[in-house]
C-alpha atoms as a PDB file:
ATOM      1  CA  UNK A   1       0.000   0.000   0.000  1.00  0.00           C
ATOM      2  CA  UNK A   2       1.465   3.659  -0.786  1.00  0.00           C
ATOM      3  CA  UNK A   3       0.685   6.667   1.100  1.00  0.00           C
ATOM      4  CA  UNK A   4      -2.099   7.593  -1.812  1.00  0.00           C
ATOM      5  CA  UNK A   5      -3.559   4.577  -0.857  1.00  0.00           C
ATOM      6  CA  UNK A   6      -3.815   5.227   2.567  1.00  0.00           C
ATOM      7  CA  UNK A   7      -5.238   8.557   2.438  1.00  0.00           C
ATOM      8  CA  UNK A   8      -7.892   7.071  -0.092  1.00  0.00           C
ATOM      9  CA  UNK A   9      -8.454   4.455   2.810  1.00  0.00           C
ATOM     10  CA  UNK A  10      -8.290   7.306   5.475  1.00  0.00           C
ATOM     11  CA  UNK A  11     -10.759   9.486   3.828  1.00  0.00           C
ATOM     12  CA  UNK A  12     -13.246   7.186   2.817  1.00  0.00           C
ATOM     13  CA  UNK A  13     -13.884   5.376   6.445  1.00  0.00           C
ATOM     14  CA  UNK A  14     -13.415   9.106   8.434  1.00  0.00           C
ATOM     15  CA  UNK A  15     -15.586  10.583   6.220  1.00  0.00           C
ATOM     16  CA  UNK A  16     -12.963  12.980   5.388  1.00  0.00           C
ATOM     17  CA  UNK A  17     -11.717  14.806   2.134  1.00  0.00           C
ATOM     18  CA  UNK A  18      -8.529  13.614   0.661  1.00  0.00           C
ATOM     19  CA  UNK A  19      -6.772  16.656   1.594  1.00  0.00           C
ATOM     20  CA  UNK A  20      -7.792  16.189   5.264  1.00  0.00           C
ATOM     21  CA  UNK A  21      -7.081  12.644   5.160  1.00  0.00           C
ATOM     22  CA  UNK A  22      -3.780  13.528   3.734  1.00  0.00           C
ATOM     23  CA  UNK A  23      -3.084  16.327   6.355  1.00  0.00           C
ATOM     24  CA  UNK A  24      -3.489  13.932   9.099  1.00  0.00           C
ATOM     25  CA  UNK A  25      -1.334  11.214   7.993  1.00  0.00           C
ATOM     26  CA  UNK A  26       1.213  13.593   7.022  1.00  0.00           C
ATOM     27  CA  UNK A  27       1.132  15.138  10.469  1.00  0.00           C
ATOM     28  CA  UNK A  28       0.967  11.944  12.489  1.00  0.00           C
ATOM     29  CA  UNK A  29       3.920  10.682  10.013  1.00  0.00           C
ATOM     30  CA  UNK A  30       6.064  14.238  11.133  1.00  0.00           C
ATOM     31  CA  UNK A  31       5.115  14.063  14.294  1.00  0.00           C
ATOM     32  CA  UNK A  32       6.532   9.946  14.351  1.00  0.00           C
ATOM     33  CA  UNK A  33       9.589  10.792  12.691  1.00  0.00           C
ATOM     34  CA  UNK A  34      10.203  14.355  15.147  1.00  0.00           C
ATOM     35  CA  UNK A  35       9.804  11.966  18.429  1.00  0.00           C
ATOM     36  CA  UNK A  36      12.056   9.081  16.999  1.00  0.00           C
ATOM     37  CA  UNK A  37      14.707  11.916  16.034  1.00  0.00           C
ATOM     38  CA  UNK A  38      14.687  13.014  19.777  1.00  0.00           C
ATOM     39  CA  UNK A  39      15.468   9.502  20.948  1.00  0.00           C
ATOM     40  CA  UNK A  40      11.650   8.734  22.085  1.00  0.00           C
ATOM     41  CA  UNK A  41       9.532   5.568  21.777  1.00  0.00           C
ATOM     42  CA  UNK A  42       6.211   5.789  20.267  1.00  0.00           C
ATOM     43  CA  UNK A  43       4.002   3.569  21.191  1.00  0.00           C
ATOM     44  CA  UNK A  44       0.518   2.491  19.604  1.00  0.00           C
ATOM     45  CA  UNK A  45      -1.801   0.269  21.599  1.00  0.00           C
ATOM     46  CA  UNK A  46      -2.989  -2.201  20.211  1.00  0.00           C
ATOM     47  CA  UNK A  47      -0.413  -2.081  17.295  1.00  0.00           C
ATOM     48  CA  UNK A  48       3.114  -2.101  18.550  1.00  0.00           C
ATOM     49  CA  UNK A  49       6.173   0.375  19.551  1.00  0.00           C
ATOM     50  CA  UNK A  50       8.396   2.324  17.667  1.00  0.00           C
ATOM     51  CA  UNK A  51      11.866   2.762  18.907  1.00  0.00           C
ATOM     52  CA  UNK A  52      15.273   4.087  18.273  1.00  0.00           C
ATOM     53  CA  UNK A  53      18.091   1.320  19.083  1.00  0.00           C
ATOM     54  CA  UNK A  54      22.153   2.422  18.845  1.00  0.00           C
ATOM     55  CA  UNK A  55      24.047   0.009  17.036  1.00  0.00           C
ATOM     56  CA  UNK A  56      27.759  -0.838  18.042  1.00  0.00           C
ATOM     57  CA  UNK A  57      30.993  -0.170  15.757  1.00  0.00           C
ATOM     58  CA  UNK A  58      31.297  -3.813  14.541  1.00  0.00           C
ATOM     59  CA  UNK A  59      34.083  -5.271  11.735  1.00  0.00           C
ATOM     60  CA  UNK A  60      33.063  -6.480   8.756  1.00  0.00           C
ATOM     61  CA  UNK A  61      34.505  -6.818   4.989  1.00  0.00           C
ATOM     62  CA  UNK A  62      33.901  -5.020   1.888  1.00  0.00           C
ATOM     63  CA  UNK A  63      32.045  -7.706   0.589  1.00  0.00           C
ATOM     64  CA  UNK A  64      32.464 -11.020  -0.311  1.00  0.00           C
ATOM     65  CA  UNK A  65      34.202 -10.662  -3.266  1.00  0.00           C
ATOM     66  CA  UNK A  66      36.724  -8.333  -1.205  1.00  0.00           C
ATOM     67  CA  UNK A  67      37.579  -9.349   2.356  1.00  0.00           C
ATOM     68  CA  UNK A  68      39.257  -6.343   2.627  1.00  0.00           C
ATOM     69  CA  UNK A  69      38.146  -5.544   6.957  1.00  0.00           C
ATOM     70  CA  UNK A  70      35.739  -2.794   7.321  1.00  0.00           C
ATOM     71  CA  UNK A  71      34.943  -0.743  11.046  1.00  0.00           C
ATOM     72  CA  UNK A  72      30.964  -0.111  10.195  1.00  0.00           C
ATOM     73  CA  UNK A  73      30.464   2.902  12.454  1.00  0.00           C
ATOM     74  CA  UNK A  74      27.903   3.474  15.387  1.00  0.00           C
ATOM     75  CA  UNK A  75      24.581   4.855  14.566  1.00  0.00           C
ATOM     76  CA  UNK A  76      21.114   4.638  15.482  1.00  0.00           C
ATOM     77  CA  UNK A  77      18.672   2.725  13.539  1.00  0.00           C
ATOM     78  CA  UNK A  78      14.338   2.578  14.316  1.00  0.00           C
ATOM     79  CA  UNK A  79      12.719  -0.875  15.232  1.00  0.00           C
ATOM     80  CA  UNK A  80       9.281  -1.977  15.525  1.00  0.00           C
ATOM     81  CA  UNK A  81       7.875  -4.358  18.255  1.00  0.00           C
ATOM     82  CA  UNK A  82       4.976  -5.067  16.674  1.00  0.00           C
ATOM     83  CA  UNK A  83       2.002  -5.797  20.061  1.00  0.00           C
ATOM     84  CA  UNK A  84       0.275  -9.266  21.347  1.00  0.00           C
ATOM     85  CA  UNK A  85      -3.028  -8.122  19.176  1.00  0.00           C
ATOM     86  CA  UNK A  86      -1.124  -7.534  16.128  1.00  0.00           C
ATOM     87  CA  UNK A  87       0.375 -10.438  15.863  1.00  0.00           C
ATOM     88  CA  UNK A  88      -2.486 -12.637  17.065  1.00  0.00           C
ATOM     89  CA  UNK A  89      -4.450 -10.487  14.176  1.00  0.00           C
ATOM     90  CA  UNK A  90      -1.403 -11.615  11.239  1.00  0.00           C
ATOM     91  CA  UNK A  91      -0.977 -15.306  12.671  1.00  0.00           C
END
């Protein structure tokens, strides 16, 4: 599903024009990405948890082709922990 999609989807069930269906998403979508910048956790009931995780310097290679050894630096990546209801609801 795109984002077109969604608002489509949005503004259908809310009874909501597309540009106010495509307002909201975009907001809750900033408003996701300006807590997960800050280090937060979003949670959703009933859906799951967003969260920022740091990640290590670890070795590696170039590739396989190349073992040349590679220091991949630290950095933060986002994770999802999808909740009990969700997952009951994909099983």
């Amino acid at each position: 599903m795109k984002k077109s999609d969604l608002v489509e989807v949005v503004a259908k069930k809310a009874h909501l024009t597309k540009k106010a269906a495509k307002e909201a998403i975009e907001v809750f979508l900033d408003e996701v990405s300006r807590l997960l910048t800050k280090g937060d956790k979003v949670t959703l009931s009933s859906f799951g948890t967003f969260k920022v995780k740091k990640v290590a310097d670890k070795k590696g290679r170039k590739s396989p082709a190349d073992p040349t050894p590679v220091v991949h630096k630290k950095h933060r990546v986002v994770r999802f922990m999808a909740s009990k209801t969700l997952k009951k609801a994909v099983k």
